[in-house]
Every structure is written in C-alpha cells, then in structure tokens.
Protein backbone atom coordinates (compact mmCIF):
# COMPACT_ATOMS: atom_id res chain seq x y z
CA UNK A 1 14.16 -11.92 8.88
CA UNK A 2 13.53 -7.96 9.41
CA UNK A 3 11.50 -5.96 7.50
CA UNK A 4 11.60 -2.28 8.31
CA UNK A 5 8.15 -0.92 7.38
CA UNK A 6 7.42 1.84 5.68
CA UNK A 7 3.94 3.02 7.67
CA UNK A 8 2.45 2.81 11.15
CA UNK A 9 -1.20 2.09 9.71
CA UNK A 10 -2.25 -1.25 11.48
CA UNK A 11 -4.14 -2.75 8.58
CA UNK A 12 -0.59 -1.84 6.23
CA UNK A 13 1.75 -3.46 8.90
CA UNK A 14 -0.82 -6.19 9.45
CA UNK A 15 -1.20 -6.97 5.37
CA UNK A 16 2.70 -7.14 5.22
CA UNK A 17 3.13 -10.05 8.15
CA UNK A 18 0.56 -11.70 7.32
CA UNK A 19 2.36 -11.82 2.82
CA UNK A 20 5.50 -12.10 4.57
CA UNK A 21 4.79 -14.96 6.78
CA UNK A 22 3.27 -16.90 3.80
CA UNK A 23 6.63 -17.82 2.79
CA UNK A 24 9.14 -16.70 5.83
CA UNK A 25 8.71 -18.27 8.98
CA UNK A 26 10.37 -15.86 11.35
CA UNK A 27 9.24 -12.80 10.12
CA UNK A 28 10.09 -9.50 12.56
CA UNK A 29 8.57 -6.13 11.37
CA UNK A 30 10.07 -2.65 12.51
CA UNK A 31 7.22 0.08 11.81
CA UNK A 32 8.42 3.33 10.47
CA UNK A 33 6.95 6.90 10.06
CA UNK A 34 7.27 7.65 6.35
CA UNK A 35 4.57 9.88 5.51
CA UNK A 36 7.08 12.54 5.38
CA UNK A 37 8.31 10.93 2.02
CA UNK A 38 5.39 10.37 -0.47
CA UNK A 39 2.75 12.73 -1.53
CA UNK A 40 -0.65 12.89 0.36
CA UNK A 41 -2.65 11.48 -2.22
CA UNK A 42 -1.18 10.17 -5.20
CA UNK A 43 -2.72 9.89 -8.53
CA UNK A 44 -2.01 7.46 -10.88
CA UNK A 45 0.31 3.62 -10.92
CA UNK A 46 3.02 5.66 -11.38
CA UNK A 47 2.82 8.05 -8.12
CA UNK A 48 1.39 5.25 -6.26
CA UNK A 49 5.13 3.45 -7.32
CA UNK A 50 6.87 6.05 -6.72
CA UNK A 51 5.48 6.85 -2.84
CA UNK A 52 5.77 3.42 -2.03
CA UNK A 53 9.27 2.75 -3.05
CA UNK A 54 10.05 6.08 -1.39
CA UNK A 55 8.29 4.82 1.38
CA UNK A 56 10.27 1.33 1.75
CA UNK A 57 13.96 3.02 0.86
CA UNK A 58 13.06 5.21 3.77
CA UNK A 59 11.38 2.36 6.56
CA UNK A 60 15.08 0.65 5.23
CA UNK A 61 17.80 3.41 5.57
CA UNK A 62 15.70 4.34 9.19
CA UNK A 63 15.52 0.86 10.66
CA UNK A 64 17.94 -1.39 8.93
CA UNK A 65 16.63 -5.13 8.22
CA UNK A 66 16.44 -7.27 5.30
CA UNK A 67 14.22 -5.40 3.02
CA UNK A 68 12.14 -2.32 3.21
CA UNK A 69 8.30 -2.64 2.45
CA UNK A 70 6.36 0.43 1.27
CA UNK A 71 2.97 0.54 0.48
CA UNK A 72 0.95 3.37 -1.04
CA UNK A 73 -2.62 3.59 -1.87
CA UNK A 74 -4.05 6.08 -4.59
CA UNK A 75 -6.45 6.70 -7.30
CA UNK A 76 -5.78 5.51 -11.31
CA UNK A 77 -8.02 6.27 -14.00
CA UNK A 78 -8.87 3.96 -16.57
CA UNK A 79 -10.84 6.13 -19.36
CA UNK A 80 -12.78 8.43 -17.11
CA UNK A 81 -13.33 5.42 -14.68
CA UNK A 82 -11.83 5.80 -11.53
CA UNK A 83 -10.01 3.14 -9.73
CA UNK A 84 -9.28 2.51 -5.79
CA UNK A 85 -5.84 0.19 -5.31
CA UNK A 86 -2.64 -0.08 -3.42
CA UNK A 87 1.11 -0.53 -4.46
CA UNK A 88 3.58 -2.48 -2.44
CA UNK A 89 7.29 -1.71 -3.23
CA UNK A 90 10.03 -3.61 -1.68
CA UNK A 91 13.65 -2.70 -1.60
CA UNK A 92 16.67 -4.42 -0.30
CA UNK A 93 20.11 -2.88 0.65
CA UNK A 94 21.61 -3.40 -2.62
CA UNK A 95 18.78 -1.10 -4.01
CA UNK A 96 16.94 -3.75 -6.19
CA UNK A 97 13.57 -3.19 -5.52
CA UNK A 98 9.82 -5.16 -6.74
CA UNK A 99 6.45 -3.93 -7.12
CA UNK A 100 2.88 -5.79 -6.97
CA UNK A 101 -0.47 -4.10 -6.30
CA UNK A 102 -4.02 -5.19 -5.10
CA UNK A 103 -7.31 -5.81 -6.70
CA UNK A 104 -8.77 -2.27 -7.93
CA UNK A 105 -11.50 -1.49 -6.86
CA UNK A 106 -14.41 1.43 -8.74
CA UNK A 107 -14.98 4.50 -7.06
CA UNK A 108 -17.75 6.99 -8.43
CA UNK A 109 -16.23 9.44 -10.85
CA UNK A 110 -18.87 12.68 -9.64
CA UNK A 111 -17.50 12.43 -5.92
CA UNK A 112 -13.35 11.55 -7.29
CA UNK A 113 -14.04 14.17 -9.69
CA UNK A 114 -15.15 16.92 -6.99
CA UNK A 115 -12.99 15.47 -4.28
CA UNK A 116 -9.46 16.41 -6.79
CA UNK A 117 -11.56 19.80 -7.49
CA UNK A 118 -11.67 20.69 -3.77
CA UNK A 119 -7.73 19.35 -2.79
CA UNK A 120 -8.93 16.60 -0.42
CA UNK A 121 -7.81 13.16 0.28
CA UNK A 122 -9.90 9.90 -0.63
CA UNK A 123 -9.60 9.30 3.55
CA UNK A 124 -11.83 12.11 3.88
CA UNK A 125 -14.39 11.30 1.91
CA UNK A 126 -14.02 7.68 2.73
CA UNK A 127 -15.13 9.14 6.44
CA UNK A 128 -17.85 10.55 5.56
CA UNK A 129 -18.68 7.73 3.38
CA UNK A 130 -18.66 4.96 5.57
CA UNK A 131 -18.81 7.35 9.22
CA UNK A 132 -16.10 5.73 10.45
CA UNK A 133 -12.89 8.35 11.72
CA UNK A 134 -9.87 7.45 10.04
CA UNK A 135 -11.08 4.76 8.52
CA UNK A 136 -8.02 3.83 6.17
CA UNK A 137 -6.60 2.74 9.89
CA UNK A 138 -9.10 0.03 10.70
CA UNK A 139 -10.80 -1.83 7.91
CA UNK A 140 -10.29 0.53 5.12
CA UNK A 141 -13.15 2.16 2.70
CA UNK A 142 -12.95 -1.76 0.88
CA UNK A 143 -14.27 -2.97 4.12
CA UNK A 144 -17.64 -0.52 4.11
CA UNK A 145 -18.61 -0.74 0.12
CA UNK A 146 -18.17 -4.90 0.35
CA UNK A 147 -20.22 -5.01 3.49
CA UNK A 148 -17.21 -6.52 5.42
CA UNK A 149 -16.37 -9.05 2.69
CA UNK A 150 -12.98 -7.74 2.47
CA UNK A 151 -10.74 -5.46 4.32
CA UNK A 152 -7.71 -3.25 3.89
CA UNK A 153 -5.54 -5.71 5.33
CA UNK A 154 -6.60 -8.25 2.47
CA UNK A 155 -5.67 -5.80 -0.01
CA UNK A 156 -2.31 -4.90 1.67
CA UNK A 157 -1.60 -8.30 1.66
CA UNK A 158 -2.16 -8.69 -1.92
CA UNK A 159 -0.16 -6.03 -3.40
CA UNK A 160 3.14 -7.71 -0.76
CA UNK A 161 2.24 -11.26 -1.90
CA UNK A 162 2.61 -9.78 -5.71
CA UNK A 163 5.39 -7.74 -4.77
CA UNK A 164 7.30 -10.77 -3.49
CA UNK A 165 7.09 -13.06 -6.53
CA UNK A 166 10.90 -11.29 -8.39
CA UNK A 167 12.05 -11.90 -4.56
CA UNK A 168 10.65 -15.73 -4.81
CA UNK A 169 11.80 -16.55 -8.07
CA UNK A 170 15.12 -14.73 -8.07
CA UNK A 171 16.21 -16.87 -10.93
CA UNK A 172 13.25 -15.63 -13.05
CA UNK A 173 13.85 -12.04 -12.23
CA UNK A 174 17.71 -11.79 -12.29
CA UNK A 175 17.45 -10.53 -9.11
C-alpha cells in the first residue's frame, strides 16, 4: 500500500507508519511538501480540517498512492480555554475522505492570547518554551510540558488511527 504524505515533519510521517502499520502490513510512505496549501497556523477544528484535507488531496494528486494523509495541528477554543491538538484527514482517489484528531491538550490562554495579538505561530513560542529549535520537528511541545511522557509522534498517530476507523469499517461508513 502507498500513502503519499502530506508533510516532511519526521514526527508527522513517523505517527502515520506507525497508525498505518497497525492494520496494513506493507505500508510504503511517499513524503510530500504541502505547506504551500494550508494556512500557517490555523485556528479552530474547522481550519485544522480544512489544512489537513488540503494537505492529503495535495501529498495524493503530487505522489499518487492509495490514499493521501494530511495532518494539521492548530489551536481550538473551548469557552476562553485554549486547546493544543492535531487533525488527520485522509483522502482516496475517488475523493472520499475521513477525519480523526488527537488528545487536546491546554495551553495558557495569557501567552495564546498575546501570541494571536502579535501574528506568531504556536512553533515559536513552543521554542522558546521548551528551548528546543524547531521543536514541532522532533518531539513536539507535548513532549516538553509531559516531561517526555508523550511525544508528537503519539499524537500524530492518534488523530491517523481515528482517521482510519470510516476506512476500517467501510460498511459502517458507506464508504
């Protein structure tokens, strides 16, 4: 099976093999620049859907394969708490397309608050956070605030793993 993917990020393309193999056994992934498709830092479920089913239409109509993976991390608000947590979108060529997402996980609403005031990324902050450069790369910003309890990849895999289930149970899901 191919999957073209739609990022580059180790810990994303790691996340997706490792939901992937869970339930295919001869899994190939094809990496794929897509950041040219989804906004720099989405706000909300409904951006965070949106870039990564942009993201995995792209990684597919670039690289061919069985289905397209796309997975985009962003901020949601629930009340005026503010929420870390990643999408996973997967497409196939027919165009039907799943979602999932990870765990959420709280981020402190003075810094989110400022950080949307000034126009910058969560990465950036993340950095100076945890003093790790480009840290959404490596373990992620879940991997500093649990004390290495959990890592990006973890959560990538999640949000594939629930993203799979309409693909798993096709039956189910009319798909």
């Amino acid at each position: 099976m191919i999957i073209a993917v739609g990022t580059k990020n180790p810990s994303k393309v790691d996340g997706i093999r490792l939901a992937f193999s869970k339930y295919f056994p001869d899994v190939e992934l094809v990496p794929v620049d897509s950041s040219a498709v989804a906004k720099a830092q989405p706000k909300g479920l409904e951006e965070m859907a949106a870039g990564a089913t942009a993201r995995a239409k792209h990684a597919l109509s670039k690289a061919g394969g069985d289905y397209g993976v796309g997975v985009e991390a962003g901020i949601f608000t629930i009340g005026d708490v503010y929420f870390d947590n990643q999408v996973a979108a997967i497409v196939d060529k027919s165009g039907k397309a799943s979602l999932g997402h990870s765990s959420g996980f709280m981020l402190p609403r003075d810094a989110m608050e400022k950080l949307f005031r000034d126009g910058r990324e969560l990465e950036r902050w993340a950095e100076e956070v945890s003093g790790i450069m480009e840290v959404g790369d490596k373990g992620g910003l879940i991997q500093h605030l649990t004390k290495g309890k959990m890592t990006r990849t973890e959560l990538t895999e999640q949000c594939v793993v629930t993203a799979l289930i309409p693909w798993l149970h096709r039956d189910v899901y009319g798909f």
